[in-house]
Protein backbone atom coordinates (compact mmCIF):
# COMPACT_ATOMS: atom_id res chain seq x y z
CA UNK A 1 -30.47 15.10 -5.80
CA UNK A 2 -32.68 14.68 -2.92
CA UNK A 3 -31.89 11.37 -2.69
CA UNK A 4 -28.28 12.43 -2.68
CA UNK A 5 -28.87 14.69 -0.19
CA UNK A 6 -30.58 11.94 2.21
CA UNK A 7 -26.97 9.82 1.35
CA UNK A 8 -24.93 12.75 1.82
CA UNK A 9 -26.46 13.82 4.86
CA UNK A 10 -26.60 10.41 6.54
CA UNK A 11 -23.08 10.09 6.11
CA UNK A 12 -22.56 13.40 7.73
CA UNK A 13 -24.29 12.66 10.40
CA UNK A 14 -22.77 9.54 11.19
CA UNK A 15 -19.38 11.23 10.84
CA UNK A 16 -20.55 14.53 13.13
CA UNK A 17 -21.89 12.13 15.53
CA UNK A 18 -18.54 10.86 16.69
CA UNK A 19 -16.53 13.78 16.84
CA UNK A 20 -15.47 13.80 20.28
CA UNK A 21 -13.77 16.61 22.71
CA UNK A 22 -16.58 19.10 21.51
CA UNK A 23 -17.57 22.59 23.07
CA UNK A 24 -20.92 22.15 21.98
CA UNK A 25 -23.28 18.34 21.32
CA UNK A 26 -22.78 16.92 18.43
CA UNK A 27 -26.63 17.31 17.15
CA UNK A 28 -25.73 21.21 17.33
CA UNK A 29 -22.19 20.39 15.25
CA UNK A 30 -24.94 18.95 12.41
CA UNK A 31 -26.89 21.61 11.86
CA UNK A 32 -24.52 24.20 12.17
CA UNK A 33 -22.47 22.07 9.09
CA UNK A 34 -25.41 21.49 6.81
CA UNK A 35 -26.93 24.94 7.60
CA UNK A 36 -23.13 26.56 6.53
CA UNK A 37 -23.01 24.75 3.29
CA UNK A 38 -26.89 25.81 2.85
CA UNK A 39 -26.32 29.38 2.99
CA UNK A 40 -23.48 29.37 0.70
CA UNK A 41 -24.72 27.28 -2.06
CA UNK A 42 -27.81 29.85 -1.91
CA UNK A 43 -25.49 32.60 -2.41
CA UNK A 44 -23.99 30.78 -5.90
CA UNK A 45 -28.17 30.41 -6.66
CA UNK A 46 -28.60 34.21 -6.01
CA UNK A 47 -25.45 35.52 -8.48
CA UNK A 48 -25.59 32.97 -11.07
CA UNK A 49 -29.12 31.74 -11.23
CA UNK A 50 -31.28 33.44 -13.73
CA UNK A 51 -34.41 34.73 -13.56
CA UNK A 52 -36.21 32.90 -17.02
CA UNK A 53 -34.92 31.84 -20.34
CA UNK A 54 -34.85 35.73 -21.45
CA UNK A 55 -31.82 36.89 -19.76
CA UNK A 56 -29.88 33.58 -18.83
CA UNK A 57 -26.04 34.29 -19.07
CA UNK A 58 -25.84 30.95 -20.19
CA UNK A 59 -27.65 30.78 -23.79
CA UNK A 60 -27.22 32.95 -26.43
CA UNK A 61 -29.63 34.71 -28.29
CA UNK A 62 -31.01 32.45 -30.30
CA UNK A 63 -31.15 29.90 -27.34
CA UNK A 64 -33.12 32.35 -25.57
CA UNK A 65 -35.94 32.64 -28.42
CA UNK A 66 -35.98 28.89 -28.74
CA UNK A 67 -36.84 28.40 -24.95
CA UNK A 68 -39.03 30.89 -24.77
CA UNK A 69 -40.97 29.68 -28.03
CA UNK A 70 -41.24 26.36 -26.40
CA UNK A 71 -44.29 27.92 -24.09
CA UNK A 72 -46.31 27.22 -27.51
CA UNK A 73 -45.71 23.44 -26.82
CA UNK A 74 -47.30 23.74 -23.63
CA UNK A 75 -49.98 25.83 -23.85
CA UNK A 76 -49.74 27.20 -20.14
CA UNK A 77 -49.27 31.01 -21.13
CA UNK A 78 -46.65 33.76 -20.20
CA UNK A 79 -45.73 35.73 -16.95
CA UNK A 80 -48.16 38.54 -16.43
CA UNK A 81 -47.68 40.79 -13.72
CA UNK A 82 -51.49 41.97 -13.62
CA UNK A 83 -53.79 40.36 -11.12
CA UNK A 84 -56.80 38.68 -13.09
CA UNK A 85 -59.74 38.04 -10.80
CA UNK A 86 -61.36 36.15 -12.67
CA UNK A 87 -58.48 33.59 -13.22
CA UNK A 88 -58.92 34.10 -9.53
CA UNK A 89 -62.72 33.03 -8.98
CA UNK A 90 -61.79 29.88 -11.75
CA UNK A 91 -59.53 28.86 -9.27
CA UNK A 92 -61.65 28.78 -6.57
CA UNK A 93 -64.64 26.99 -8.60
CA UNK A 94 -61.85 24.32 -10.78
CA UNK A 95 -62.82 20.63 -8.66
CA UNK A 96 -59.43 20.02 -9.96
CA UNK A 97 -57.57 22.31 -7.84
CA UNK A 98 -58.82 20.77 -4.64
CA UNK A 99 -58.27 17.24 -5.57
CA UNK A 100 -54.62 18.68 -6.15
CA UNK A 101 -54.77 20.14 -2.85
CA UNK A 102 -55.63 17.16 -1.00
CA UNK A 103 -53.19 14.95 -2.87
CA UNK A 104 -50.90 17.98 -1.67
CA UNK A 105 -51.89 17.37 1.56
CA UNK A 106 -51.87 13.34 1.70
CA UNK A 107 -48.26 13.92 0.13
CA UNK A 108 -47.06 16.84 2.86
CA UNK A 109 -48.39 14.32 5.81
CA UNK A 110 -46.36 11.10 4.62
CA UNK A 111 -43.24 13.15 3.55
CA UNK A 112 -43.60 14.81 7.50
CA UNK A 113 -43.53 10.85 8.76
CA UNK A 114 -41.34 9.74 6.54
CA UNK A 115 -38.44 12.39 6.64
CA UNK A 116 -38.63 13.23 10.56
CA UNK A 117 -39.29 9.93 11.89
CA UNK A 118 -37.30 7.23 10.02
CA UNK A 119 -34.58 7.23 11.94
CA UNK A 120 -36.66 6.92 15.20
CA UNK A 121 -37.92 3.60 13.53
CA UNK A 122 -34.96 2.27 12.79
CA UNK A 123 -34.21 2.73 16.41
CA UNK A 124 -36.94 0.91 17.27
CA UNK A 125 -35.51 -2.20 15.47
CA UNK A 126 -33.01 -2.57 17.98
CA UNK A 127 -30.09 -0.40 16.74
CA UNK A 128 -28.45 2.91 18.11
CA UNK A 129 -29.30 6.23 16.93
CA UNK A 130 -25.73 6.42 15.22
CA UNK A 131 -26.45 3.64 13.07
CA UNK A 132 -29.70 4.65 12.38
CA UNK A 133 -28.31 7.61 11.17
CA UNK A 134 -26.19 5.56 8.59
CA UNK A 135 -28.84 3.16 8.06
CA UNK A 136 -30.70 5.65 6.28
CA UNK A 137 -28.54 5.81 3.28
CA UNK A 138 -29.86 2.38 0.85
CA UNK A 139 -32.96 4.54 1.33
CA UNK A 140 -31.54 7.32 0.13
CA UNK A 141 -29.76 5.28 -3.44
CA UNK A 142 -32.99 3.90 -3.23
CA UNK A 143 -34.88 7.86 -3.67
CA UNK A 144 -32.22 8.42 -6.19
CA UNK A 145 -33.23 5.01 -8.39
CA UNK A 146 -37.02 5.28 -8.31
CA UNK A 147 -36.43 9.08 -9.23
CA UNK A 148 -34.96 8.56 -12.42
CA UNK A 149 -36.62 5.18 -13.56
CA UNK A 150 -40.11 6.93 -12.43
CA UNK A 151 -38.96 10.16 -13.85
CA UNK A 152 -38.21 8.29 -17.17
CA UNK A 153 -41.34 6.48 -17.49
CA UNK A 154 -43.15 9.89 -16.76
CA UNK A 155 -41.97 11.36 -19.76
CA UNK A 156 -43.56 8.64 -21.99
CA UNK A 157 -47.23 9.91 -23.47
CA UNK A 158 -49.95 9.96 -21.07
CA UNK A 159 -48.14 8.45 -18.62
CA UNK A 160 -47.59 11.13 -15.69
CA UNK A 161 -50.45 10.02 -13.81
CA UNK A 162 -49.83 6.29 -13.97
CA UNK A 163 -46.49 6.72 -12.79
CA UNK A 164 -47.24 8.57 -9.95
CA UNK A 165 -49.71 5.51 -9.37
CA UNK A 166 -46.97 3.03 -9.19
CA UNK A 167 -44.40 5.31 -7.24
CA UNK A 168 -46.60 5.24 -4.50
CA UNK A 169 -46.91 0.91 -4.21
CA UNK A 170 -43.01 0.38 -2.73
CA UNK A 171 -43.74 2.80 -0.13
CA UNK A 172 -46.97 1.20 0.74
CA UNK A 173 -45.30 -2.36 0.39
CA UNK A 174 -42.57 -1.12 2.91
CA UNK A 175 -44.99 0.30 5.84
CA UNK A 176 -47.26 -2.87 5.38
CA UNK A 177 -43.98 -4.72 6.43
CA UNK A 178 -43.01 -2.74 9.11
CA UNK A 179 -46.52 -3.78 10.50
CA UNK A 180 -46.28 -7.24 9.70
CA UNK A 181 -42.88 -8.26 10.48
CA UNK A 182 -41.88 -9.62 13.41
CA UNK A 183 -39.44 -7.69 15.57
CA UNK A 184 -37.03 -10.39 15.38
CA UNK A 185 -36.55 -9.78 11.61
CA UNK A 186 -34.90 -6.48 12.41
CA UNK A 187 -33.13 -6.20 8.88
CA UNK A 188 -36.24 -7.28 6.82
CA UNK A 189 -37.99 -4.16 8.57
CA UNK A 190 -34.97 -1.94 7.81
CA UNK A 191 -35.35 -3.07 4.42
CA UNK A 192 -39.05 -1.89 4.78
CA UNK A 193 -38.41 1.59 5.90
CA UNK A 194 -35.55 1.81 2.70
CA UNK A 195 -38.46 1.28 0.47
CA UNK A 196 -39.95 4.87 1.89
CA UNK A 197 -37.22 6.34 -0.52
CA UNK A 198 -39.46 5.71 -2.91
CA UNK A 199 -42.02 8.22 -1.77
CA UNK A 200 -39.47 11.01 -3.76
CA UNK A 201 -40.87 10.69 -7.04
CA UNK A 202 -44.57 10.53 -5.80
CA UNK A 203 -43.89 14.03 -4.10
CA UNK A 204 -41.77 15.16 -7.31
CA UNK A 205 -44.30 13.88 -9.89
CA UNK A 206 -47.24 15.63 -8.38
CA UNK A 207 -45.36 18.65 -7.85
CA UNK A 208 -45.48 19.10 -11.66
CA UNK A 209 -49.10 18.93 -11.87
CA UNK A 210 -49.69 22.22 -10.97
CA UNK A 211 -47.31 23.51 -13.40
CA UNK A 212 -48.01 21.36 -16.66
CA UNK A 213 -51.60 21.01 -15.75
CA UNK A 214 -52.83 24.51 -14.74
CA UNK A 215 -52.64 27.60 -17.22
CA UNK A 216 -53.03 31.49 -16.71
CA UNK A 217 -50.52 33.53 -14.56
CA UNK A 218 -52.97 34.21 -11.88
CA UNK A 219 -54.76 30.43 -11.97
CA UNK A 220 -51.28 29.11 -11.15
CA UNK A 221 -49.74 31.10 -9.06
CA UNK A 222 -52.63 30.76 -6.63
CA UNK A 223 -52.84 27.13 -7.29
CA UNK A 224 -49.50 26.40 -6.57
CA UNK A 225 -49.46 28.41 -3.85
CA UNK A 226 -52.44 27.14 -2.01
CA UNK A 227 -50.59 23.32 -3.02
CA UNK A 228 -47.50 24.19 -1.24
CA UNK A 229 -49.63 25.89 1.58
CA UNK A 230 -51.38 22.48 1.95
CA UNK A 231 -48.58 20.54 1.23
CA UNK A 232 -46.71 22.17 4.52
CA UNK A 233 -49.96 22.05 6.33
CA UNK A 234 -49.10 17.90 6.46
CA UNK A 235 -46.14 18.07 7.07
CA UNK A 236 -46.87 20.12 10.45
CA UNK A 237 -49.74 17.46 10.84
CA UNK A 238 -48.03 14.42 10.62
CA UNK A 239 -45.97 14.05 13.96
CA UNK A 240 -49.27 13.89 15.74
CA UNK A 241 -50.04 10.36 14.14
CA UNK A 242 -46.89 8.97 16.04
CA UNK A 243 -48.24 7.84 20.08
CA UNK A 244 -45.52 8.40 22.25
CA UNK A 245 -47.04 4.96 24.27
CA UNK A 246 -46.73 2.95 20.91
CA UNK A 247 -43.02 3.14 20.30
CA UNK A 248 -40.82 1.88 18.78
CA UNK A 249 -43.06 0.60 16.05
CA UNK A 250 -46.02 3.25 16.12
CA UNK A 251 -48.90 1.12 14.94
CA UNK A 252 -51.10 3.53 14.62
CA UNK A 253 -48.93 5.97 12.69
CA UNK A 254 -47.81 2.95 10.38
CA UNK A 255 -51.83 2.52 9.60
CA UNK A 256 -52.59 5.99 9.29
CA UNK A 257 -49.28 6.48 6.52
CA UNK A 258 -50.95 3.08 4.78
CA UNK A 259 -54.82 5.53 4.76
CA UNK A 260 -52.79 8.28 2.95
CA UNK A 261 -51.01 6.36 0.93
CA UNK A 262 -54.26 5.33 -0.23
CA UNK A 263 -56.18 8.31 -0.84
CA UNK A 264 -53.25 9.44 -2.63
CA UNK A 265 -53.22 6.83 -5.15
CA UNK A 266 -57.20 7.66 -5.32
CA UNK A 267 -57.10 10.59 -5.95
CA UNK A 268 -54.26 10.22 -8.42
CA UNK A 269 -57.12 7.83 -10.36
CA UNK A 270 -59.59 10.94 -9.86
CA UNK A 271 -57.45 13.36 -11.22
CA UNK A 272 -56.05 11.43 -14.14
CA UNK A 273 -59.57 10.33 -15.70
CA UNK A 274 -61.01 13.75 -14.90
CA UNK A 275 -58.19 15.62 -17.05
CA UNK A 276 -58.67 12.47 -19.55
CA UNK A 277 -62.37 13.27 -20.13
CA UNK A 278 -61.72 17.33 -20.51
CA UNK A 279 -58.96 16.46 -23.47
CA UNK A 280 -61.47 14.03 -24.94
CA UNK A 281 -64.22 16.77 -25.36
CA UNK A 282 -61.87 18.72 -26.48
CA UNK A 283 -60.05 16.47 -28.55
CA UNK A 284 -63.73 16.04 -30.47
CA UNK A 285 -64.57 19.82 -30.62
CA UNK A 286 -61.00 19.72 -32.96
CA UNK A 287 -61.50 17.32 -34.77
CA UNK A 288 -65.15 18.91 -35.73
CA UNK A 289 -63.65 22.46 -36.57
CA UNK A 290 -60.76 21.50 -38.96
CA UNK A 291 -56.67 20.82 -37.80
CA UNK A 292 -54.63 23.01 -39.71
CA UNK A 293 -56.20 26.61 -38.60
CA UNK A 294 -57.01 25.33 -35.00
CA UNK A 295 -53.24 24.27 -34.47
CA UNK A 296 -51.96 28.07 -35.51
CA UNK A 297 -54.48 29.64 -33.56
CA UNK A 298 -53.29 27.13 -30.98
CA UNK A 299 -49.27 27.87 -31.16
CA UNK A 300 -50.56 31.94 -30.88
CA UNK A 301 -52.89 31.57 -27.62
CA UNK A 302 -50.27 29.42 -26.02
CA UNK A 303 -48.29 32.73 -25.76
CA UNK A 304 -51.17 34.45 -23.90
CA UNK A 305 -52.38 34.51 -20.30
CA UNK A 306 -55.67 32.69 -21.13
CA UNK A 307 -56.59 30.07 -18.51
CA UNK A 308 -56.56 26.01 -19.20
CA UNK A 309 -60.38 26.40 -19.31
CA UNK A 310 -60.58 29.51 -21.56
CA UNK A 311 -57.76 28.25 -24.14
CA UNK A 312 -59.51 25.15 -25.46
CA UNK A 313 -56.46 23.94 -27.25
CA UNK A 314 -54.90 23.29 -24.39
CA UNK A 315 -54.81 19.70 -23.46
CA UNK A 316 -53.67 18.03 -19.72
CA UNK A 317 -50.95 16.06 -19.07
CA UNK A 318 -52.07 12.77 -18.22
């Protein structure tokens, strides 16, 4: 849907845009449009949404018991209200939680460039900020087709990490391009900055990380809050990389999005073979201490707030 909403809101745009005879400028006409149909789509979220499988209006009771006995599956513990501090201080001390902050980080910094500035790009290609504006919607079908083949190939075993690898390569592809390319091959570059669409499942993908991949109530909350703390941190960051003096094509920006693109797909590397060695151990310690009891005691922990460290049956998403 994101990738809808980048079609959607092209279009809207474009249509905005030439409304003529207005009391106010057409950018304000936008917002004020987009913000409306914000607010009340939140208001549906707020009296229909529920708040976890327990009390959802749309399952029935037995529904309910089956989602909720699904946590087993996962391993990553119920909602506990109590502050742990020592789920706090593993945190804190976890390597893994900072290479998932810096990949929040890279992440926050190329979806900053990539959202705010594409249409200024396009621009620079030699068309009007109008059809810019509509120009940005192949990108957009392009978002929504890398989501769900990515997304699909995610849910294959042990294959998280490798496809937010390859999710990452037609966004790199595309800004190598836009430095390459000759201005006079204004569509081939447009075609370049469509393949930044494909920076959506990269973002999506290692959003879940911190959710399949961290367990205890405490561990994750401040995990993912720290993530999305980092993640916005780049996103603030990001404009800075664009020189006023180099437009319209922004070398340097375009060379700094290729770095982070980079030390994204690094770190992706890191993270993946770090949570591959943990399930090996583990996988070993199993094996050595019999299957049958160890996979009962396993389905009962998964139902408490024990951290992925402390339950050793639970095993990372790779």
């Amino acid at each position: 849907m994101n990738g809808m909403a980048q079609v959607i809101g092209a279009l809207l745009s474009y249509g905005l845009g030439n409304v003529t005879n207005l009391a106010l400028p057409n950018w304000k006409l936008i917002f004020i449009a987009i913000g409306a149909l914000t607010l009340l789509w939140a208001i549906i979220l707020v009296l229909w949404m529920p708040d976890g499988p327990h009390n959802g209006k749309m399952f029935s009771e037995y529904e309910r018991i089956v989602a909720v006995w699904r946590i087993r599956n996962n391993r990553t513990g119920v909602q506990n209200s109590t502050f742990l501090s020592h789920q706090l201080k593993e945190a804190s001390i976890d390597p893994k939680s900072y290479i998932l902050l810096l990949m929040a980080a890279a992440y926050g910094i190329l979806n900053g460039c990539v959202t705010n500035f594409a249409s200024e790009l396009i621009e620079g290609f030699g068309f009007s900020g109008l059809q810019a504006n509509l120009l940005q919607t192949p990108g957009g079908a392009f978002q929504i087709f890398t989501n769900i083949g990515f997304g699909f190939l995610a849910t294959l075993p042990n294959m998280l990490g490798v496809s937010n690898f390859l999710a990452c390569i037609p966004g790199t592809a595309g800004l190598i391009g836009m430095l390459l390319i000759p201005n006079s091959q204004r569509w081939a570059l447009v075609a370049c900055s469509w393949l930044q669409g494909g920076l959506g499942p990269c973002i999506v993908l290692n959003w879940t990380l911190p959710s399949v991949n961290v367990a205890g109530h405490t561990k994750r909350t401040t995990v993912m809050g720290l993530y999305f703390a980092f993640y916005c941190a780049g996103n603030i960051s990001s404009p800075h990389l664009f020189i006023p003096s180099e437009a319209p094509r922004y070398k340097t920006a375009l060379k700094g999005l290729v770095g982070t693109y980079s030390v994204a797909m690094f770190l992706q590397l890191l993270y993946t073979g770090w949570c591959y060695m943990n399930n090996r151990d583990r996988n070993k310690q199993f094996q050595q201490e019999g299957s049958h009891e160890q996979q009962v005691e396993g389905d009962l922990e998964g139902f408490e707030d024990f951290t992925d460290k402390e339950n050793k049956h639970f095993r990372y998403r790779l």
